[in-house]
PDB file of N, CA and C in Angstrom:
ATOM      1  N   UNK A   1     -55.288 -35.872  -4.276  1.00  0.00           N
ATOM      2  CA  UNK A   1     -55.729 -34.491  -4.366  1.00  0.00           C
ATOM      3  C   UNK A   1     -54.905 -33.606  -3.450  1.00  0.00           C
ATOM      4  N   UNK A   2     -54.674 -34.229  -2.102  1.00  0.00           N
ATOM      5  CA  UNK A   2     -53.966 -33.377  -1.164  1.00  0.00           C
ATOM      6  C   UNK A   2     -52.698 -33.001  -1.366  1.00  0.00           C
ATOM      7  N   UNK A   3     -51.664 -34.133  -2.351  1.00  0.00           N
ATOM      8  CA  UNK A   3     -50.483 -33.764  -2.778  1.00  0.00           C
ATOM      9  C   UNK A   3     -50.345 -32.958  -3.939  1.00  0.00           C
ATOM     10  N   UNK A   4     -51.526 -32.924  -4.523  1.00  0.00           N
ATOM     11  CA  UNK A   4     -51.446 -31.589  -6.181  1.00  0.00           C
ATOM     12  C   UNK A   4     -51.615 -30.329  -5.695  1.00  0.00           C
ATOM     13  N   UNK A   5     -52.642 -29.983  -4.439  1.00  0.00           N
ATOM     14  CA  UNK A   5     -52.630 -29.122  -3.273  1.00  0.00           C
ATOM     15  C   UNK A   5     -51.287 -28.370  -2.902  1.00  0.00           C
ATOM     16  N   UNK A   6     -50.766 -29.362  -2.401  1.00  0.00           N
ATOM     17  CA  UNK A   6     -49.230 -28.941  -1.433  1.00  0.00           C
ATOM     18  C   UNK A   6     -47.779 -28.807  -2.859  1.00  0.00           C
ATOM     19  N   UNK A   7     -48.238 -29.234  -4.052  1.00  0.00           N
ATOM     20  CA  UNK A   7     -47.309 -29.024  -5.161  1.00  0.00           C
ATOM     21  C   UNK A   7     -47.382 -27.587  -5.159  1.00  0.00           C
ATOM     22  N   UNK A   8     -48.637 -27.196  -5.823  1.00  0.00           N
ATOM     23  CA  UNK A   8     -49.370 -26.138  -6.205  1.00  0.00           C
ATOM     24  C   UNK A   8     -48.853 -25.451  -5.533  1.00  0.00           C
ATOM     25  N   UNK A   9     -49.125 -25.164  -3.904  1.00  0.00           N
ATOM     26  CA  UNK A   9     -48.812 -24.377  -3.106  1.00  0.00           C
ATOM     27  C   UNK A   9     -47.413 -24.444  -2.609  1.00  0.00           C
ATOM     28  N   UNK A  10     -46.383 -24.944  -3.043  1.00  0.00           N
ATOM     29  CA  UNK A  10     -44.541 -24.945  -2.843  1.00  0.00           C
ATOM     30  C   UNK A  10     -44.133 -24.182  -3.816  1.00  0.00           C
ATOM     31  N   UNK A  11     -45.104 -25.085  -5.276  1.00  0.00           N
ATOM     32  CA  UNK A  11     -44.082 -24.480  -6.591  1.00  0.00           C
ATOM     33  C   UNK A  11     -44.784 -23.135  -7.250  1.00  0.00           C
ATOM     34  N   UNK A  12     -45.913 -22.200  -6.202  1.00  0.00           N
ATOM     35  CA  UNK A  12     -46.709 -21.241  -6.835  1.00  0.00           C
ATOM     36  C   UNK A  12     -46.590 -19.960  -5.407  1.00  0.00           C
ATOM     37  N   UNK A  13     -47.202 -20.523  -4.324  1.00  0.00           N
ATOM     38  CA  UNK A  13     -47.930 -20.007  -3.495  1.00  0.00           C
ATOM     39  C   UNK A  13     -46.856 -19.148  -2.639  1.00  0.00           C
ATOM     40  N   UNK A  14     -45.894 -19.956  -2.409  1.00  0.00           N
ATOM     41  CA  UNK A  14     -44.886 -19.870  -1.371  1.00  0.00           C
ATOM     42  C   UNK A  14     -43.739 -19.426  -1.684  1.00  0.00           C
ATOM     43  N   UNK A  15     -43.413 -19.385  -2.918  1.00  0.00           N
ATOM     44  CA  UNK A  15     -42.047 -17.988  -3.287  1.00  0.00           C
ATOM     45  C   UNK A  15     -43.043 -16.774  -3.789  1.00  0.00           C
ATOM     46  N   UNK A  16     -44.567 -16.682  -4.047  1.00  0.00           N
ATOM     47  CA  UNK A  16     -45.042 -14.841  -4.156  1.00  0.00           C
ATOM     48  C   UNK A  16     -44.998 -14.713  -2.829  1.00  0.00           C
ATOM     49  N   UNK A  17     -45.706 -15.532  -2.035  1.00  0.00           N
ATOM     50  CA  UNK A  17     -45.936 -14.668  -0.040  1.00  0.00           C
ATOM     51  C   UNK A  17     -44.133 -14.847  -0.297  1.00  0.00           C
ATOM     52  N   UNK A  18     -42.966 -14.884  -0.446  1.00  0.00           N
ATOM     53  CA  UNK A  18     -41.533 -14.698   0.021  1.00  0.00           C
ATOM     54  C   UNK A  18     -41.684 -13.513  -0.505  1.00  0.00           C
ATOM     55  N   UNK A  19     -41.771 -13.551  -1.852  1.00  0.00           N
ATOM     56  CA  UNK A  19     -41.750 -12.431  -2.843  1.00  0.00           C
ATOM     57  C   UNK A  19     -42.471 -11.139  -2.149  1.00  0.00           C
ATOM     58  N   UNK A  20     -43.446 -10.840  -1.884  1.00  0.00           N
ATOM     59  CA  UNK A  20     -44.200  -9.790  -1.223  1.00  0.00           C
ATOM     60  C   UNK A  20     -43.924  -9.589   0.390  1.00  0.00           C
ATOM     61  N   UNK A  21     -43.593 -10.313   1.503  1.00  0.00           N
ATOM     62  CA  UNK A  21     -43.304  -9.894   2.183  1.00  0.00           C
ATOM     63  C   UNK A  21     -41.610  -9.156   2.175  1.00  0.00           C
ATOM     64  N   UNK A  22     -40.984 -10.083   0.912  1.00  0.00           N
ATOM     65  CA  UNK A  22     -39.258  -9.001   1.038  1.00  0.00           C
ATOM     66  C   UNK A  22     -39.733  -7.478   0.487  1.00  0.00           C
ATOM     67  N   UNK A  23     -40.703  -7.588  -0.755  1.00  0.00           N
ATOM     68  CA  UNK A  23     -41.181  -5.905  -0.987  1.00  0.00           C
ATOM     69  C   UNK A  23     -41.933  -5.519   0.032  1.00  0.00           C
ATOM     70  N   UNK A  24     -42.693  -6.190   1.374  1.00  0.00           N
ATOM     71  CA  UNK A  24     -43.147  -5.284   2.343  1.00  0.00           C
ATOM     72  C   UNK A  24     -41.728  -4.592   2.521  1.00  0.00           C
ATOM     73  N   UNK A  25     -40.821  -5.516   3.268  1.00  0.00           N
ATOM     74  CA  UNK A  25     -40.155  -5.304   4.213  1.00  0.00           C
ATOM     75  C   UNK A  25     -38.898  -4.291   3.577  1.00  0.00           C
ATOM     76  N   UNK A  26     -39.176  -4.306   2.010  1.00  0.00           N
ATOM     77  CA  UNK A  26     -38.113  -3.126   1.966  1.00  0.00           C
ATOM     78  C   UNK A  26     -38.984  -1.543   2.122  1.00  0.00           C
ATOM     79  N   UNK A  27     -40.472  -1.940   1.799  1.00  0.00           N
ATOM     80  CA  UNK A  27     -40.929  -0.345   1.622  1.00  0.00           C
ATOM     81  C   UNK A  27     -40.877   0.021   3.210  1.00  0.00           C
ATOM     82  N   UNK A  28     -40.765  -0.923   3.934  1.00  0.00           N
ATOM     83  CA  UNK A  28     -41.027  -0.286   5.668  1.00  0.00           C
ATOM     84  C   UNK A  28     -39.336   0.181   6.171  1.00  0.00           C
ATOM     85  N   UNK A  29     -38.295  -0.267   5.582  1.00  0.00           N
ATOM     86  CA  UNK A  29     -36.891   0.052   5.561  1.00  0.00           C
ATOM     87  C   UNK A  29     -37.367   1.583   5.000  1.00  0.00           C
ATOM     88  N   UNK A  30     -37.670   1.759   3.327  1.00  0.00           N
ATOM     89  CA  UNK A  30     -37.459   3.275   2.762  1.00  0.00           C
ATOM     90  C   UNK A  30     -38.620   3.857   3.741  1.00  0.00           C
ATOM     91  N   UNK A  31     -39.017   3.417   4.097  1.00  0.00           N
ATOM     92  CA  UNK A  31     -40.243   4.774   5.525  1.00  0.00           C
ATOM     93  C   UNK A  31     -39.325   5.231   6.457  1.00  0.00           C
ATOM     94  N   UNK A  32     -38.639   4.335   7.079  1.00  0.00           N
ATOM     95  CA  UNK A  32     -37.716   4.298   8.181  1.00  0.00           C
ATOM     96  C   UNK A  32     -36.293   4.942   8.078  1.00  0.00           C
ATOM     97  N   UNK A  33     -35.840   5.260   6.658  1.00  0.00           N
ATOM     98  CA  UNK A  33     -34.712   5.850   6.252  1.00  0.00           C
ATOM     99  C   UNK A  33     -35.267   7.438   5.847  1.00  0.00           C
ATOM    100  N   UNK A  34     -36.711   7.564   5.237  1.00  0.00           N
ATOM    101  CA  UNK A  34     -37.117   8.639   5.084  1.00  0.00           C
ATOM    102  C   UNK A  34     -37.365   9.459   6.155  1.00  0.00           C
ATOM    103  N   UNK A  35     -37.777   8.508   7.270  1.00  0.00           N
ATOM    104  CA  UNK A  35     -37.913   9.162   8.553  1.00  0.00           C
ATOM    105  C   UNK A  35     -36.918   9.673   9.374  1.00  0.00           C
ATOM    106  N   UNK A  36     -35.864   9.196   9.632  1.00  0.00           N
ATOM    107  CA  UNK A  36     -34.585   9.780   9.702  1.00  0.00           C
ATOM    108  C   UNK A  36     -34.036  10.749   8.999  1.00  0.00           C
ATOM    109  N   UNK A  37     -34.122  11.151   8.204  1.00  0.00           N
ATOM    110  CA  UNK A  37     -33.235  12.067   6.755  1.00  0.00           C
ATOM    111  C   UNK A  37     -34.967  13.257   7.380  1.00  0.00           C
ATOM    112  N   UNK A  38     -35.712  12.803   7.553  1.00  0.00           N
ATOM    113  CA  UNK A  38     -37.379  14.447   7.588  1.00  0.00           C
ATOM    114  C   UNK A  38     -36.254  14.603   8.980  1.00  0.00           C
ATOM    115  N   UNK A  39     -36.072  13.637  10.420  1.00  0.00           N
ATOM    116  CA  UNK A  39     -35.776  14.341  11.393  1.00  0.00           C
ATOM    117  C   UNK A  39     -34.928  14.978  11.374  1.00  0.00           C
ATOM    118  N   UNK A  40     -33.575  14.496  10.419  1.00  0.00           N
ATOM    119  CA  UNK A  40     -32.252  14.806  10.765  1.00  0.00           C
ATOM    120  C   UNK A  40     -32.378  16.702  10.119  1.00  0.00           C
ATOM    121  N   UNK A  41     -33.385  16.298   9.172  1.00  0.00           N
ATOM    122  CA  UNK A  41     -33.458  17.896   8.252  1.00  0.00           C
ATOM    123  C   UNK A  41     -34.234  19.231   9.185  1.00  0.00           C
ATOM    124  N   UNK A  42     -35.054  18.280  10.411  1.00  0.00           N
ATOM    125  CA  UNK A  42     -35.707  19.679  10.612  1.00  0.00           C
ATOM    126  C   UNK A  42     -34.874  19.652  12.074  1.00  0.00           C
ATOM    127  N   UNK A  43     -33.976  18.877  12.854  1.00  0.00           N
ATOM    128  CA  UNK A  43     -32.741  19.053  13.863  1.00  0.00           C
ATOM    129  C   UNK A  43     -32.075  20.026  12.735  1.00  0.00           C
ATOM    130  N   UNK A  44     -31.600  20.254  11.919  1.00  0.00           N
ATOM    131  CA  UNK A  44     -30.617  21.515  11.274  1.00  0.00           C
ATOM    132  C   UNK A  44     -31.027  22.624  11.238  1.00  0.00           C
ATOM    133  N   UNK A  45     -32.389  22.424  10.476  1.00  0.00           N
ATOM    134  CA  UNK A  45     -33.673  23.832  10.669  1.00  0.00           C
ATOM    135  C   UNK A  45     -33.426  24.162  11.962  1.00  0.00           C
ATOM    136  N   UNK A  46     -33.922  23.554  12.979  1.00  0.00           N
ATOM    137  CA  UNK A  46     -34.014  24.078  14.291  1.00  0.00           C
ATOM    138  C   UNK A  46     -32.551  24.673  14.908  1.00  0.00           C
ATOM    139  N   UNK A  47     -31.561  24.409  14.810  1.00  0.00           N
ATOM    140  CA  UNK A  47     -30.657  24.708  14.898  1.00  0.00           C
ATOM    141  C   UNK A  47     -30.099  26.259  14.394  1.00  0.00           C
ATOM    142  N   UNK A  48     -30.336  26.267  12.903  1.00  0.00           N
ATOM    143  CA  UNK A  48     -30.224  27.448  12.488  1.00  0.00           C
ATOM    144  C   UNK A  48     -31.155  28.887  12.572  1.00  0.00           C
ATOM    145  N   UNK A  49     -32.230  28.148  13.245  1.00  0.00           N
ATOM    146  CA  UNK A  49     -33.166  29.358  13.552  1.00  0.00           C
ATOM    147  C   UNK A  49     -32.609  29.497  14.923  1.00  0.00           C
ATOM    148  N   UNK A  50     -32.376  28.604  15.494  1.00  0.00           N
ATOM    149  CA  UNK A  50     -31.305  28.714  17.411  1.00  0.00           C
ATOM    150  C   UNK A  50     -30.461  30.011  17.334  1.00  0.00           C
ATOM    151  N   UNK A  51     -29.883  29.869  16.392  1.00  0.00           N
ATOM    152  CA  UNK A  51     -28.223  30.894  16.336  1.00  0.00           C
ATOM    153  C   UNK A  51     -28.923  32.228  15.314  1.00  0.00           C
ATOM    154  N   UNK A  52     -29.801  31.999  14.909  1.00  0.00           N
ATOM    155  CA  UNK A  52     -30.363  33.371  14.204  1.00  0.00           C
ATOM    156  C   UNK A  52     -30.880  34.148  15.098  1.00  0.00           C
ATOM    157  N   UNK A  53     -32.008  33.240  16.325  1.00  0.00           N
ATOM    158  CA  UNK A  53     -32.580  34.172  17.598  1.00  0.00           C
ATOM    159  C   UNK A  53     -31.770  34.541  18.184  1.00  0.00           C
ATOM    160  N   UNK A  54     -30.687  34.079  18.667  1.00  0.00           N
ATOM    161  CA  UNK A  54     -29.675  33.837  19.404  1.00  0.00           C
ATOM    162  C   UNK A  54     -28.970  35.504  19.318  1.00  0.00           C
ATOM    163  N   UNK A  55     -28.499  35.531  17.537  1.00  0.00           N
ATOM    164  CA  UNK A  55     -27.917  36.521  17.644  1.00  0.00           C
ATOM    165  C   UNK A  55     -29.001  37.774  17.158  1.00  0.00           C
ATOM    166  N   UNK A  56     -30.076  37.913  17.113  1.00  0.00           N
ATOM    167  CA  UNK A  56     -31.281  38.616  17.354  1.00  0.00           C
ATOM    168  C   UNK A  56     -31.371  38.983  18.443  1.00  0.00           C
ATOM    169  N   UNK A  57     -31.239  38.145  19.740  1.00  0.00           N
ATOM    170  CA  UNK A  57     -31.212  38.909  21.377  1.00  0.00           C
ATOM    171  C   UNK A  57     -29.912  39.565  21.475  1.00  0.00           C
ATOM    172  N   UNK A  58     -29.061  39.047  21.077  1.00  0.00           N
ATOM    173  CA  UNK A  58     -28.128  40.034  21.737  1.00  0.00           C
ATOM    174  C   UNK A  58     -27.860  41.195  20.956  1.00  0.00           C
ATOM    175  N   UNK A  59     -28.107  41.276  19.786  1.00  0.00           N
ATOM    176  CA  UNK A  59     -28.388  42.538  19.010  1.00  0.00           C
ATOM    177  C   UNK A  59     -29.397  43.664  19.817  1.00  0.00           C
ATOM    178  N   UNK A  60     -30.919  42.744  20.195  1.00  0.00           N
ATOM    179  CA  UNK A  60     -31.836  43.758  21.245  1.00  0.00           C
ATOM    180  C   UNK A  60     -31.260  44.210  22.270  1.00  0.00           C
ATOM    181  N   UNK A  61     -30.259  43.081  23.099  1.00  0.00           N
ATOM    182  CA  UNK A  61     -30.091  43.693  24.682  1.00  0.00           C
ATOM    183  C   UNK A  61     -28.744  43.880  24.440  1.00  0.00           C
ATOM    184  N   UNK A  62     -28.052  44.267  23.671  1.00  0.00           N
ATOM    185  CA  UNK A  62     -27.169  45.126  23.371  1.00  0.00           C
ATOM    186  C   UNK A  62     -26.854  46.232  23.252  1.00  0.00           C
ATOM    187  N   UNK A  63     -28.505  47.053  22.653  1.00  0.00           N
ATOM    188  CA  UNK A  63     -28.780  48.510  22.609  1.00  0.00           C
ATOM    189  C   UNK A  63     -29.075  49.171  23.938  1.00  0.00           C
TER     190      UNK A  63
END
């Protein structure tokens, strides 16, 4: 009984848990690439509102 067990579970059990942890481990990669590409997008935002205030003050204390 114990060896139809350990068949079962080589030739069934044990390539889906391979199978599902490589699709964990790619959806936690696309989180981690998405998360980079949200920061890298709102470092540019921030940037371009920098040089918009930027040249907003010296337009004010210019007059």
């Amino acid at each position: 009984m114990s060896g139809n067990v350990t068949d079962l579970f080589e030739r069934r059990v044990a390539p889906a848990v391979a199978d599902l942890a490589e699709v964990a481990m790619d959806a936690v990669y696309l989180g981690v690439g998405a998360g980079v590409l949200t920061f890298q997008k709102v470092q540019v935002q921030r940037r371009e509102l920098q040089g918009r205030l930027e040249q907003f003050g010296t337009q004010v204390f210019s007059r």
